[in-house]
C-alpha atoms as a PDB file:
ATOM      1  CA  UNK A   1       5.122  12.008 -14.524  1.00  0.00           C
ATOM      2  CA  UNK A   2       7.778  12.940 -11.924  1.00  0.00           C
ATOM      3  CA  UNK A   3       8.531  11.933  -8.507  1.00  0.00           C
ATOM      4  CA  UNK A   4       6.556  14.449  -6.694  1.00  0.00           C
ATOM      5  CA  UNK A   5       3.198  14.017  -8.959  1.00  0.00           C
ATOM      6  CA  UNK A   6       3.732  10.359  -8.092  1.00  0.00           C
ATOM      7  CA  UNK A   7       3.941  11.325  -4.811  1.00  0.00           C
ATOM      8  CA  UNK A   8       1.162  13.125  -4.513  1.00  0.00           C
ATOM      9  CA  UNK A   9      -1.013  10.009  -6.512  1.00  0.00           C
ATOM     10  CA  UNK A  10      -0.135   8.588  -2.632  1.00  0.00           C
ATOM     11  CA  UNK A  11      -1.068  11.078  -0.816  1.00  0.00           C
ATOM     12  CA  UNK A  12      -4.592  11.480  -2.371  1.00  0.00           C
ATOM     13  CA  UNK A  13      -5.104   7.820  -2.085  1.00  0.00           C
ATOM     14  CA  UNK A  14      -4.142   7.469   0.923  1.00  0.00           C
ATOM     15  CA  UNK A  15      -6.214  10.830   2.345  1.00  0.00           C
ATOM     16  CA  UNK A  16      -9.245   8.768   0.282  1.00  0.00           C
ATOM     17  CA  UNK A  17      -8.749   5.708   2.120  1.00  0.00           C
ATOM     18  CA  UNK A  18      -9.253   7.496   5.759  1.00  0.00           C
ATOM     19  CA  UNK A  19      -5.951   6.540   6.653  1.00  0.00           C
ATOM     20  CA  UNK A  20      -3.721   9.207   8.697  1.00  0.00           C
ATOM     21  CA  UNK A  21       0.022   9.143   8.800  1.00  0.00           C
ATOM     22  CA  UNK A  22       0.810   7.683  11.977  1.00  0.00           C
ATOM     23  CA  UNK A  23      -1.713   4.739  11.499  1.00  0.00           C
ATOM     24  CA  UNK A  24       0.495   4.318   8.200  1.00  0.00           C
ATOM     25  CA  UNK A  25       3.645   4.207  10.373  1.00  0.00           C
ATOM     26  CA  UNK A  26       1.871   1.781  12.250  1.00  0.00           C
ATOM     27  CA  UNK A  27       1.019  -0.459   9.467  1.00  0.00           C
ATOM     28  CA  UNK A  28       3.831  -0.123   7.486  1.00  0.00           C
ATOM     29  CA  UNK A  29       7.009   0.408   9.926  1.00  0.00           C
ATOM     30  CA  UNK A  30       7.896   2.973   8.572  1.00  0.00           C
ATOM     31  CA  UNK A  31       9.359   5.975  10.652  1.00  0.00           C
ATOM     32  CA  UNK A  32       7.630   9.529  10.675  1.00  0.00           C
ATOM     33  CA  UNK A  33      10.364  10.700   8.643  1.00  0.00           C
ATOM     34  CA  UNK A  34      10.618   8.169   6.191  1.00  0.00           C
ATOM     35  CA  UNK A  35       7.135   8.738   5.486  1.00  0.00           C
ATOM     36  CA  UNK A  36       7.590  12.203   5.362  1.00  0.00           C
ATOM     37  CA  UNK A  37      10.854  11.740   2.658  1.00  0.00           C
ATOM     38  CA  UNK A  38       8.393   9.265   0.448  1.00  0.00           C
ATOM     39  CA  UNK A  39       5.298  12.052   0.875  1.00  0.00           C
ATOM     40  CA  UNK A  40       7.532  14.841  -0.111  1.00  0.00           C
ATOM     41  CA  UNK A  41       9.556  13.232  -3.099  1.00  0.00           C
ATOM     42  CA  UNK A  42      12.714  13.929  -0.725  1.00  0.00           C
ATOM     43  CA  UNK A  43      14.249  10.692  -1.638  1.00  0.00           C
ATOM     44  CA  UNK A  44      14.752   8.547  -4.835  1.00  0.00           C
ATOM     45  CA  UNK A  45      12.926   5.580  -2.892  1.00  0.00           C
ATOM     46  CA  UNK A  46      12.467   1.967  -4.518  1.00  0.00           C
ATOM     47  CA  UNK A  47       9.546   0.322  -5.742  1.00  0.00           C
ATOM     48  CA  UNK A  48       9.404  -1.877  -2.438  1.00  0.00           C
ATOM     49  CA  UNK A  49       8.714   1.148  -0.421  1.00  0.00           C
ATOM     50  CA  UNK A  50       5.715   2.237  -2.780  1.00  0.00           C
ATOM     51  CA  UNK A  51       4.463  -0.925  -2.363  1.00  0.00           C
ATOM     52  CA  UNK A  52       4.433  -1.427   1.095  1.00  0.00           C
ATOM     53  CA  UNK A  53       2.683   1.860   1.395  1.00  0.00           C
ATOM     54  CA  UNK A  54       0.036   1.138  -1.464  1.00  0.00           C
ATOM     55  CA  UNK A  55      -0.601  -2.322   0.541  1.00  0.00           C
ATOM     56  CA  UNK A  56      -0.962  -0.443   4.069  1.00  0.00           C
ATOM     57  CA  UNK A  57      -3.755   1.649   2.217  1.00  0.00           C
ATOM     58  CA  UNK A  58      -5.192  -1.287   0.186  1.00  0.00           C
ATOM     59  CA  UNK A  59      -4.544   0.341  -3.547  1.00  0.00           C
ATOM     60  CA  UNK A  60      -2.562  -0.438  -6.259  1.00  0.00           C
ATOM     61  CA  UNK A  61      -0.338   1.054  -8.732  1.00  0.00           C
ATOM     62  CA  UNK A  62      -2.079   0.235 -12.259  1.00  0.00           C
ATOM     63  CA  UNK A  63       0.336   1.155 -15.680  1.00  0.00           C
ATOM     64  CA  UNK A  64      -1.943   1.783 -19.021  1.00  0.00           C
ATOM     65  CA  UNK A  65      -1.701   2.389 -22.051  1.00  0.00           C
ATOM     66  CA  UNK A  66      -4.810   1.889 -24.109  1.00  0.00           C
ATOM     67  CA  UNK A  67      -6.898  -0.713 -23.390  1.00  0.00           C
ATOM     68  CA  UNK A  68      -3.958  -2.567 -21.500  1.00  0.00           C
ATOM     69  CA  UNK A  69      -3.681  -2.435 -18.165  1.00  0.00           C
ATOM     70  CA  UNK A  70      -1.099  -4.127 -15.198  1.00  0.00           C
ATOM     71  CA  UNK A  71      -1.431  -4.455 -11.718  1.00  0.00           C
ATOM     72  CA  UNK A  72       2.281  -3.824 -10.328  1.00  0.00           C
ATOM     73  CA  UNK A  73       2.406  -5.154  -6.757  1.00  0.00           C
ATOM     74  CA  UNK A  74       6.192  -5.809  -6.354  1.00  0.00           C
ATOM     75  CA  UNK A  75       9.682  -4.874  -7.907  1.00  0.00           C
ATOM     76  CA  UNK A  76       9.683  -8.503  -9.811  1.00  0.00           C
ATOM     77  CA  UNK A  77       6.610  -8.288 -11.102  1.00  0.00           C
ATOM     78  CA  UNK A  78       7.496  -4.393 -12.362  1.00  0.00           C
ATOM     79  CA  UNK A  79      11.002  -6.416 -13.531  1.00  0.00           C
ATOM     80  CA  UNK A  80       8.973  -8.786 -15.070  1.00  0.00           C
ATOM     81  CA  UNK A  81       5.851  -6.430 -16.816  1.00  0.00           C
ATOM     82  CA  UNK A  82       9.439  -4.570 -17.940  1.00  0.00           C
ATOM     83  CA  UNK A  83      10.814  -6.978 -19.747  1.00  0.00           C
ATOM     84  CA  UNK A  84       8.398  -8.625 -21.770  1.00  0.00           C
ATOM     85  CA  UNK A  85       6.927  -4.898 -22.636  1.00  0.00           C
ATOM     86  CA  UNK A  86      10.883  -3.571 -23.417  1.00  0.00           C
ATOM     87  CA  UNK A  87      11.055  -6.773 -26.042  1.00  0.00           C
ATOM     88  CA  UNK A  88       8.561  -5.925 -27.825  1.00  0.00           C
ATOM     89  CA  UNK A  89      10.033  -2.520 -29.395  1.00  0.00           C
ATOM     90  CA  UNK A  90      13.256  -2.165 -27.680  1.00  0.00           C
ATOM     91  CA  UNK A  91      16.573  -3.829 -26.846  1.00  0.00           C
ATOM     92  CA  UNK A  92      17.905  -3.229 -23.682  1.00  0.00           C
ATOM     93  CA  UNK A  93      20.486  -0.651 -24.838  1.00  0.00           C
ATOM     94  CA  UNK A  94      17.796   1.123 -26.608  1.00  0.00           C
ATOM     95  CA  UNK A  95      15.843   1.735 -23.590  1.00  0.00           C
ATOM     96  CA  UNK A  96      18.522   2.595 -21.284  1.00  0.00           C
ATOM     97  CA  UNK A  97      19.506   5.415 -24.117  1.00  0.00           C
ATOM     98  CA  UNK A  98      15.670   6.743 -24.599  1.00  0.00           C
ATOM     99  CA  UNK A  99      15.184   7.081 -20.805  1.00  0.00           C
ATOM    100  CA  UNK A 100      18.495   8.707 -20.135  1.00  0.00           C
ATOM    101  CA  UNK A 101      19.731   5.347 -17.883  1.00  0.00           C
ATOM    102  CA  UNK A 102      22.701   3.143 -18.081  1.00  0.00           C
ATOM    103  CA  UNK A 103      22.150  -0.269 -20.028  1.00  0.00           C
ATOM    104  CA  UNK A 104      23.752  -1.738 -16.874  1.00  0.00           C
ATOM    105  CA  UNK A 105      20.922  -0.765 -14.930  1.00  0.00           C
ATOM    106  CA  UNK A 106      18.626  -2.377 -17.530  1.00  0.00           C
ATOM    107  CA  UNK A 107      20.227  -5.340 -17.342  1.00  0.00           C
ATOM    108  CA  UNK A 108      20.225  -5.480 -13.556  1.00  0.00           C
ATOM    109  CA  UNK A 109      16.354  -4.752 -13.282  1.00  0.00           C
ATOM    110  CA  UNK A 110      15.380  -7.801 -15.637  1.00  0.00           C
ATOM    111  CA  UNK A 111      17.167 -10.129 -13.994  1.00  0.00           C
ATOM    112  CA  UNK A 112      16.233  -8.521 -10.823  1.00  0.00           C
ATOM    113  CA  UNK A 113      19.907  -7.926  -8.925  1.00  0.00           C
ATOM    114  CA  UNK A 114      19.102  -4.510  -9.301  1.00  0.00           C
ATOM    115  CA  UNK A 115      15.875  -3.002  -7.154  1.00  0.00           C
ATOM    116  CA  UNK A 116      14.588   0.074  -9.374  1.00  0.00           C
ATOM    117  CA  UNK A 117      14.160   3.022  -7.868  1.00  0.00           C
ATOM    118  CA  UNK A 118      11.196   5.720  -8.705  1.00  0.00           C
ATOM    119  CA  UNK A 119      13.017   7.623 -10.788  1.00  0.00           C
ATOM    120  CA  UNK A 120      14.074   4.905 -12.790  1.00  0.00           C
ATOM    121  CA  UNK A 121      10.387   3.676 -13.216  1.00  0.00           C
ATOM    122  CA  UNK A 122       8.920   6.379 -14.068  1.00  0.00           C
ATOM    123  CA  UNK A 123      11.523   7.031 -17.261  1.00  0.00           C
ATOM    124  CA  UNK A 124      11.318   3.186 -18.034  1.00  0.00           C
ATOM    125  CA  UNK A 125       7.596   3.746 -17.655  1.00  0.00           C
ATOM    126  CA  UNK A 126       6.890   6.846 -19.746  1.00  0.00           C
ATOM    127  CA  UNK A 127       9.245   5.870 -22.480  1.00  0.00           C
ATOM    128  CA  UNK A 128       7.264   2.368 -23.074  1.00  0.00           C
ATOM    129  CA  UNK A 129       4.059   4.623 -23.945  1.00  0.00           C
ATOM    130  CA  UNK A 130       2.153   3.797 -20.105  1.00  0.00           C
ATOM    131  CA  UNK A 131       1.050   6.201 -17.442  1.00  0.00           C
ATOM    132  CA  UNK A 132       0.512   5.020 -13.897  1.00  0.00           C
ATOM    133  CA  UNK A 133      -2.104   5.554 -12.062  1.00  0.00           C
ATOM    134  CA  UNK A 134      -3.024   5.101  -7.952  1.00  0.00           C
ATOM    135  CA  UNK A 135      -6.196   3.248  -7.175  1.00  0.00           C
ATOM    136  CA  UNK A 136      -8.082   1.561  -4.330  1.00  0.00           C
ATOM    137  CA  UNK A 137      -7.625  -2.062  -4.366  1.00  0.00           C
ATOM    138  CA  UNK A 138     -11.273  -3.605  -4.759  1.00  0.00           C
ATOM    139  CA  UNK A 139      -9.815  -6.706  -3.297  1.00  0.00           C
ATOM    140  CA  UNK A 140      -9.651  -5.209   0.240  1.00  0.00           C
ATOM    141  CA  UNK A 141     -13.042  -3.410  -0.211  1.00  0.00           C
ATOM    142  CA  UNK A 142     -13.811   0.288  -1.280  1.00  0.00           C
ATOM    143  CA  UNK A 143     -12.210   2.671   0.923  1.00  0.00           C
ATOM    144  CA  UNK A 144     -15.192   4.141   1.727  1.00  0.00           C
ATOM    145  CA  UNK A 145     -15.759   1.412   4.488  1.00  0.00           C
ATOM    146  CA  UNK A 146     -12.601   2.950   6.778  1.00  0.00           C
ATOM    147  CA  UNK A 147     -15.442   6.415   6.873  1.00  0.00           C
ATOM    148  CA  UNK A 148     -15.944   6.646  10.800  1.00  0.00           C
ATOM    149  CA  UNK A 149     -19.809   5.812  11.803  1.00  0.00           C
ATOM    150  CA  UNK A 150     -21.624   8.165  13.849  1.00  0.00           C
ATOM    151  CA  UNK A 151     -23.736   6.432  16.560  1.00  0.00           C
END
């Protein structure tokens, strides 16, 4: 998966959940443009953006791989999920050189002095064997409920 079919993951989520862009702006503080950037994979943006914007439009981001599933709702728990995946067939140099990063940057996202950006995820992501996937959050309720009622 790329940046833009990521991208678009958000956009069909959020278009599910009844939500329109400048009620996202609202919720989320973002600007019109930044949402635009983060819509149109302008931008390399970081995991806290996604999710912010995820939470605004109560879904998740959910990696698999089998039968294994994680919910990612922030950059440590990504650093975290990371980690204790990447130990279990790689070293940190090994990773770095099968997703075309530095080992630096590695380093930096496991002990978390290092925000990852999209990009990054989605190589770290792919080469551990998981795909990501964009759903509602059952927590806040299906997203059917934001439907407007006719009276």
């Amino acid at each position: 998966m790329n940046r833009i079919e990521f991208s678009q993951q958000l956009i069909v989520q959020r278009e599910s959940a009844g939500i329109g862009k400048n009620e996202l702006c609202r919720l989320t503080g973002f600007t019109f443009n930044q949402l635009q950037y983060l819509e149109k994979a302008s931008n390399n943006y970081n995991i806290n953006l996604v999710c912010t914007y995820l939470a605004a439009i109560k879904s998740k981001m959910v990696l698999l791989k089998g039968k294994k599933r994680k919910v990612i709702c922030d950059f440590e728990g990504f650093a975290d999920w990371m980690t204790s995946t990447r130990k279990l067939e790689y070293t940190q140099r090994a990773l770095a050189d099968k997703a075309g990063i530095t080992y630096v940057t590695i380093a930096n996202i496991e002990s978390k002095k290092h925000i990852v950006r999209i990009d990054t995820l989605l190589k770290i992501v792919d080469v551990l064997g998981y795909t990501i996937k964009i759903e509602n959050n059952e927590h806040f309720g299906p997203s059917s409920n934001r439907e407007k009622r006719t009276v």
